[in-house]
PDB file of N, CA and C in Angstrom:
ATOM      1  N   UNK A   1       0.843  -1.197   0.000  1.00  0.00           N
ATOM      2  CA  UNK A   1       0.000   0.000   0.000  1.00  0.00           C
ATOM      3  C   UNK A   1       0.876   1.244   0.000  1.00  0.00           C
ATOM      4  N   UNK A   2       0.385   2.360  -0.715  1.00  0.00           N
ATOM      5  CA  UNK A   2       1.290   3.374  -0.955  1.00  0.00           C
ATOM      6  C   UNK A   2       2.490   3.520  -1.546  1.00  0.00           C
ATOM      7  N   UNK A   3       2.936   2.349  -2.119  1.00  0.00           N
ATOM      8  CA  UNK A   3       4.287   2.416  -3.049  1.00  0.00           C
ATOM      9  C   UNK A   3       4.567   3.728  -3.813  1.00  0.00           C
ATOM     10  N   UNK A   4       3.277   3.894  -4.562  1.00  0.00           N
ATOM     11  CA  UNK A   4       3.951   4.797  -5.609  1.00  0.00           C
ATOM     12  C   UNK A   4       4.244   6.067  -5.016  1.00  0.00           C
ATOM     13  N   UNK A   5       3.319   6.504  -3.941  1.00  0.00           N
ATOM     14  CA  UNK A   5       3.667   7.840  -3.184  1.00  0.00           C
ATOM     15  C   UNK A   5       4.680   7.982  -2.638  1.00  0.00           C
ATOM     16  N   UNK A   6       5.074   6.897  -2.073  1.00  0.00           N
ATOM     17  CA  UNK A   6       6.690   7.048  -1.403  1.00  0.00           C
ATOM     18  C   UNK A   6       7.428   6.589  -2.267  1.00  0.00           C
ATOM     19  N   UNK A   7       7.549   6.541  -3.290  1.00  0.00           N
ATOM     20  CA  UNK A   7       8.502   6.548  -4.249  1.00  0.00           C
ATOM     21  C   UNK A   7       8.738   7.737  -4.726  1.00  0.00           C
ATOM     22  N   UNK A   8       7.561   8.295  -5.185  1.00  0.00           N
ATOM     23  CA  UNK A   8       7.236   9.353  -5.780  1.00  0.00           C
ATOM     24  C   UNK A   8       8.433  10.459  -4.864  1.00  0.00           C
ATOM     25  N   UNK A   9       8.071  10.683  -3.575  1.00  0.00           N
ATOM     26  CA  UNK A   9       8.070  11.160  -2.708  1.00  0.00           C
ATOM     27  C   UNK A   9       9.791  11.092  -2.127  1.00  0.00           C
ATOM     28  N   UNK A  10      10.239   9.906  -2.311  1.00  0.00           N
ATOM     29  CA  UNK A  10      11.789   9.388  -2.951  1.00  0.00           C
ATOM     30  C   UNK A  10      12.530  10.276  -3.952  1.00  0.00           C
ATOM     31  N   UNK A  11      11.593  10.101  -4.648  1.00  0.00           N
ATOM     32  CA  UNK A  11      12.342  11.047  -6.056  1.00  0.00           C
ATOM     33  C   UNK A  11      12.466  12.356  -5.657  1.00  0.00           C
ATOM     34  N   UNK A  12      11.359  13.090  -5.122  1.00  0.00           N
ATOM     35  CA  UNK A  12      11.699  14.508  -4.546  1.00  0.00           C
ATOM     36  C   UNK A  12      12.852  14.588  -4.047  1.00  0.00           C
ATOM     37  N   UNK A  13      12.769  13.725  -2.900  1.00  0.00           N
ATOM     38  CA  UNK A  13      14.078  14.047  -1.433  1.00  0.00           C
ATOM     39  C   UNK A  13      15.198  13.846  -2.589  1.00  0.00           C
ATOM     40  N   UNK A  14      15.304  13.123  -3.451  1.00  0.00           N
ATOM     41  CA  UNK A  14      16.727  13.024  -3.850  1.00  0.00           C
ATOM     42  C   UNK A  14      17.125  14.432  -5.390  1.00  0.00           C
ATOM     43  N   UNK A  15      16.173  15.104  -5.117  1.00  0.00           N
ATOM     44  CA  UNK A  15      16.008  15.805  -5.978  1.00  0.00           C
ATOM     45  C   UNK A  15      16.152  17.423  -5.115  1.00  0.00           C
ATOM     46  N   UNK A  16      16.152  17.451  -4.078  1.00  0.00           N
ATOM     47  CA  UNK A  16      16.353  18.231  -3.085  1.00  0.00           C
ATOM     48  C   UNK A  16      15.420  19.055  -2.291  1.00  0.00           C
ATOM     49  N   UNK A  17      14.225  18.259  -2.362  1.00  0.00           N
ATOM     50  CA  UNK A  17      12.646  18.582  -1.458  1.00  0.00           C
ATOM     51  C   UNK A  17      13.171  17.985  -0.310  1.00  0.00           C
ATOM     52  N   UNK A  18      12.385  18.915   0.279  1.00  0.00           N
ATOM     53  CA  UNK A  18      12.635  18.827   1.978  1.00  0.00           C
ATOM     54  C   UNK A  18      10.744  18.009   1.896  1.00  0.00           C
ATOM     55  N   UNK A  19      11.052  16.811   2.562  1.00  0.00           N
ATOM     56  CA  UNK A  19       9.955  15.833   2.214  1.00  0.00           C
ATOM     57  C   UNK A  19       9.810  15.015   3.648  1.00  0.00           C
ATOM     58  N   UNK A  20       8.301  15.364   3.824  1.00  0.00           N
ATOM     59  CA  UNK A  20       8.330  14.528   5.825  1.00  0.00           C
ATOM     60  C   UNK A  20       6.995  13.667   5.593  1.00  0.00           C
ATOM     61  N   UNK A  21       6.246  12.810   6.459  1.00  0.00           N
ATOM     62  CA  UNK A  21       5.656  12.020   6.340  1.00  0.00           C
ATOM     63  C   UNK A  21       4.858  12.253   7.537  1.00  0.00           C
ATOM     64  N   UNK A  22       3.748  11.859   7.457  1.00  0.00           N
ATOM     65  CA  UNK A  22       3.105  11.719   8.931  1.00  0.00           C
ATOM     66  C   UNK A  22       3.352  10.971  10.081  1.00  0.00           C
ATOM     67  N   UNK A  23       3.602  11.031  11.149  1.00  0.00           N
ATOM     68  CA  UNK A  23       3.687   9.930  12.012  1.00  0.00           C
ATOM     69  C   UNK A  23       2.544   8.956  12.374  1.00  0.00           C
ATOM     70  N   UNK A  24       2.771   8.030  12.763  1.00  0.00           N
ATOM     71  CA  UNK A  24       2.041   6.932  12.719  1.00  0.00           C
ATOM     72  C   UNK A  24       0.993   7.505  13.668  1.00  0.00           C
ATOM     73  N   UNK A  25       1.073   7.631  14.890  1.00  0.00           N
ATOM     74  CA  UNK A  25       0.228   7.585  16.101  1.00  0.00           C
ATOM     75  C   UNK A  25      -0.725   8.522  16.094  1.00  0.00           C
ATOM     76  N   UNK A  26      -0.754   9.455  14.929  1.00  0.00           N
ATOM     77  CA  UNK A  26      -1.795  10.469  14.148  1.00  0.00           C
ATOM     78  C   UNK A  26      -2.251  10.190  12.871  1.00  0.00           C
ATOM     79  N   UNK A  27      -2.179   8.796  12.305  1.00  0.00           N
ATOM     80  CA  UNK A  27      -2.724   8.092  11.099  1.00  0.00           C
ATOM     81  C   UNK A  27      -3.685   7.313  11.628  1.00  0.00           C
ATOM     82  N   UNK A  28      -4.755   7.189  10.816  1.00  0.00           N
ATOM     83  CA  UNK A  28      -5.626   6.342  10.717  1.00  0.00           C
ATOM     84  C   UNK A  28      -5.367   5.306  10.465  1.00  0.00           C
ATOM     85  N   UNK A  29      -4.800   5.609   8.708  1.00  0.00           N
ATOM     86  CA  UNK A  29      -4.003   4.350   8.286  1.00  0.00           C
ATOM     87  C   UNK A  29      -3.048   4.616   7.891  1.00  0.00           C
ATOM     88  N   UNK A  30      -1.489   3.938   8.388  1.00  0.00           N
ATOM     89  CA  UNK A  30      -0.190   4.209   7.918  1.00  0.00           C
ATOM     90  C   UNK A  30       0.582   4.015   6.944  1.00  0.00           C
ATOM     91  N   UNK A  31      -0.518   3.032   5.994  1.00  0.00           N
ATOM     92  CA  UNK A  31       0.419   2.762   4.886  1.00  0.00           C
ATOM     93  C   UNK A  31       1.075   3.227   4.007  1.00  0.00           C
ATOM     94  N   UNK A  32       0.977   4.234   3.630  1.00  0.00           N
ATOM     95  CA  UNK A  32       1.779   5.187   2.723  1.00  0.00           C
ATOM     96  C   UNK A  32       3.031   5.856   3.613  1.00  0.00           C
ATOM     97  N   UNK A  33       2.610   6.958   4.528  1.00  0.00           N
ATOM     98  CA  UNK A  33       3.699   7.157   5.185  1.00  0.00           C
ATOM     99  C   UNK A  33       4.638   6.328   5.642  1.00  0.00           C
ATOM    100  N   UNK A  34       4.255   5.197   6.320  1.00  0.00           N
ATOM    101  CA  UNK A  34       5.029   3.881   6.393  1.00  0.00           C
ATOM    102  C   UNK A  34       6.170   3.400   5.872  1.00  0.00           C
ATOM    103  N   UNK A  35       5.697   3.574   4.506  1.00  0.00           N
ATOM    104  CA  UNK A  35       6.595   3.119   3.274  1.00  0.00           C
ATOM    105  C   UNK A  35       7.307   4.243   2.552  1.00  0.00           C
ATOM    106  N   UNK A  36       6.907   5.425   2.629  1.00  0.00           N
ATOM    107  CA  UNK A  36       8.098   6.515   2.660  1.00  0.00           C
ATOM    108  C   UNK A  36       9.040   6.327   3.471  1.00  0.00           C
ATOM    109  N   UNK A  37       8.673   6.058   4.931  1.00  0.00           N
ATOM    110  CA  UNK A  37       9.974   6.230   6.029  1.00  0.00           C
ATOM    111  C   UNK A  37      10.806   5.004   5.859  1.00  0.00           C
ATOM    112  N   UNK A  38      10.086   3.907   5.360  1.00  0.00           N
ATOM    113  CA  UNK A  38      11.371   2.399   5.611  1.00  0.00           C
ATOM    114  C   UNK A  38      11.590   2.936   4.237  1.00  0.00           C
ATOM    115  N   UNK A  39      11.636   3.540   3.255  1.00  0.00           N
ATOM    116  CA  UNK A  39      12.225   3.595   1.687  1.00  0.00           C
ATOM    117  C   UNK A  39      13.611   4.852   1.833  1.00  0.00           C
ATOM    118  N   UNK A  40      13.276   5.454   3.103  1.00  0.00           N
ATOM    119  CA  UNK A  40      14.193   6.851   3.589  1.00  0.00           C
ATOM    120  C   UNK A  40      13.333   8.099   2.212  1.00  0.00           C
ATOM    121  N   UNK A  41      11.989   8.107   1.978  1.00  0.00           N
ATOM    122  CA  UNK A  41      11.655   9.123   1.383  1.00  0.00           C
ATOM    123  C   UNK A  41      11.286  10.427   2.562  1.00  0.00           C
ATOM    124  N   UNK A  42      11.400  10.107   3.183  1.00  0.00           N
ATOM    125  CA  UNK A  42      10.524  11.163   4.060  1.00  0.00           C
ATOM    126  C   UNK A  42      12.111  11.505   4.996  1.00  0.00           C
ATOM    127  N   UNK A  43      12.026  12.642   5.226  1.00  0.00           N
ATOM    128  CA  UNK A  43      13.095  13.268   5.891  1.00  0.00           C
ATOM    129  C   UNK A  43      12.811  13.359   7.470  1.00  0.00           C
ATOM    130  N   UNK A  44      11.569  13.626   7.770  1.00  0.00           N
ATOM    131  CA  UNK A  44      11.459  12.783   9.296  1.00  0.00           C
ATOM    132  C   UNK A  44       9.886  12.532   9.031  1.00  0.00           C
ATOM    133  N   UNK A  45       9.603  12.278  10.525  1.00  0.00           N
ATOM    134  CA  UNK A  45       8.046  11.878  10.794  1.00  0.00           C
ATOM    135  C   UNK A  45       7.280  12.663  11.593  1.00  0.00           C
ATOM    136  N   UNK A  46       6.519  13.459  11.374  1.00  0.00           N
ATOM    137  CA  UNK A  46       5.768  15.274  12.021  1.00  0.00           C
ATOM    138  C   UNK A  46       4.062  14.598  12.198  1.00  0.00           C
ATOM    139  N   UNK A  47       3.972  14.687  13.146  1.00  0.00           N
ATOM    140  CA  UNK A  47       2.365  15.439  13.357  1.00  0.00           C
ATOM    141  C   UNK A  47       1.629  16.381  12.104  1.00  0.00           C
ATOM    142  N   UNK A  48       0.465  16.180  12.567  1.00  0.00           N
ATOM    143  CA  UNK A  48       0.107  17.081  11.712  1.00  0.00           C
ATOM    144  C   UNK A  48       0.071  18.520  12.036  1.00  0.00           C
ATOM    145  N   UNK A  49       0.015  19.250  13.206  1.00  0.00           N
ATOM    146  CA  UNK A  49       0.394  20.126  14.188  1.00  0.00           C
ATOM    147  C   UNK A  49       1.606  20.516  13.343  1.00  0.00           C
ATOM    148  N   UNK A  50       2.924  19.947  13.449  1.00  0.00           N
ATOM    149  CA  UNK A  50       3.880  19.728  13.223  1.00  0.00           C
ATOM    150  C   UNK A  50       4.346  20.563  11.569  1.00  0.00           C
ATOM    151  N   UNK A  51       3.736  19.589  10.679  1.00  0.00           N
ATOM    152  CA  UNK A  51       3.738  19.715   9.638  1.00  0.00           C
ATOM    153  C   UNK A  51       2.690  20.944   9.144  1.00  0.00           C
ATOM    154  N   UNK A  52       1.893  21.275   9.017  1.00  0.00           N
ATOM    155  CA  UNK A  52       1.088  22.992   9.503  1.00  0.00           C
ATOM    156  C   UNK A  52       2.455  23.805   9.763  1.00  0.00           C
ATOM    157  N   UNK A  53       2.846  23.944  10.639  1.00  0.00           N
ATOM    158  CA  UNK A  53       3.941  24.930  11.283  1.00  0.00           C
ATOM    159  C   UNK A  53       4.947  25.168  10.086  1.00  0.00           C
ATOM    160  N   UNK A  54       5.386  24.014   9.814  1.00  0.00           N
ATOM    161  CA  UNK A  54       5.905  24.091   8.960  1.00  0.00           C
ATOM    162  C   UNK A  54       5.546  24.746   7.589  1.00  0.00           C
ATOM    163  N   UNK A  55       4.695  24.594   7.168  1.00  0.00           N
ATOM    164  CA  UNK A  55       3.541  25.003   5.872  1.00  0.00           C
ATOM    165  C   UNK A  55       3.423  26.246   5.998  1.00  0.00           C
ATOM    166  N   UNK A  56       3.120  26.948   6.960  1.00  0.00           N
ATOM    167  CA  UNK A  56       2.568  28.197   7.463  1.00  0.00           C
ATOM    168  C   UNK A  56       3.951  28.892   7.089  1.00  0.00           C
ATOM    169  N   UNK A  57       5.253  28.514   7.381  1.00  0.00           N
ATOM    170  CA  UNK A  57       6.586  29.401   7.445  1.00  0.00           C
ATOM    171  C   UNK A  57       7.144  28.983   6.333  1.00  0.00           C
ATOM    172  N   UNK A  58       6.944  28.347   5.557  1.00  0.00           N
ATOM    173  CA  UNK A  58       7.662  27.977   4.332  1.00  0.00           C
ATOM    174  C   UNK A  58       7.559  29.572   3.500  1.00  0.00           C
ATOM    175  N   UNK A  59       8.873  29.807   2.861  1.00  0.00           N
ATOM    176  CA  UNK A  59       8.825  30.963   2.037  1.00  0.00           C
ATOM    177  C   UNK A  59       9.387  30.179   0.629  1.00  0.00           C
TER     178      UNK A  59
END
């Protein structure tokens, strides 16, 4: 489940996107994020709190 997104999502980070994933314990269902983080697509694992903050200050 979710392959192609965390692949996808792979290709960014190595492309030089700053690329994070949800953490588990704020998923419903983890499968996509999951498989970004064991593939190393996702640069860490944020809340959604987390990831907002981030969004909000991005220039």
């Amino acid at each position: 489940m979710g392959d192609d997104g965390a692949s996808g999502l792979l290709e960014m980070k190595e492309s030089g996107a700053a690329t994070y994933a949800q953490e588990e314990k704020s998923c419903i269902v983890y499968g996509m994020p999951k498989k970004a983080v064991e593939i190393g697509g996702a640069k860490s694992s944020l809340s959604l709190k987390e990831m907002a903050k981030i969004i909000n200050t991005a220039r």
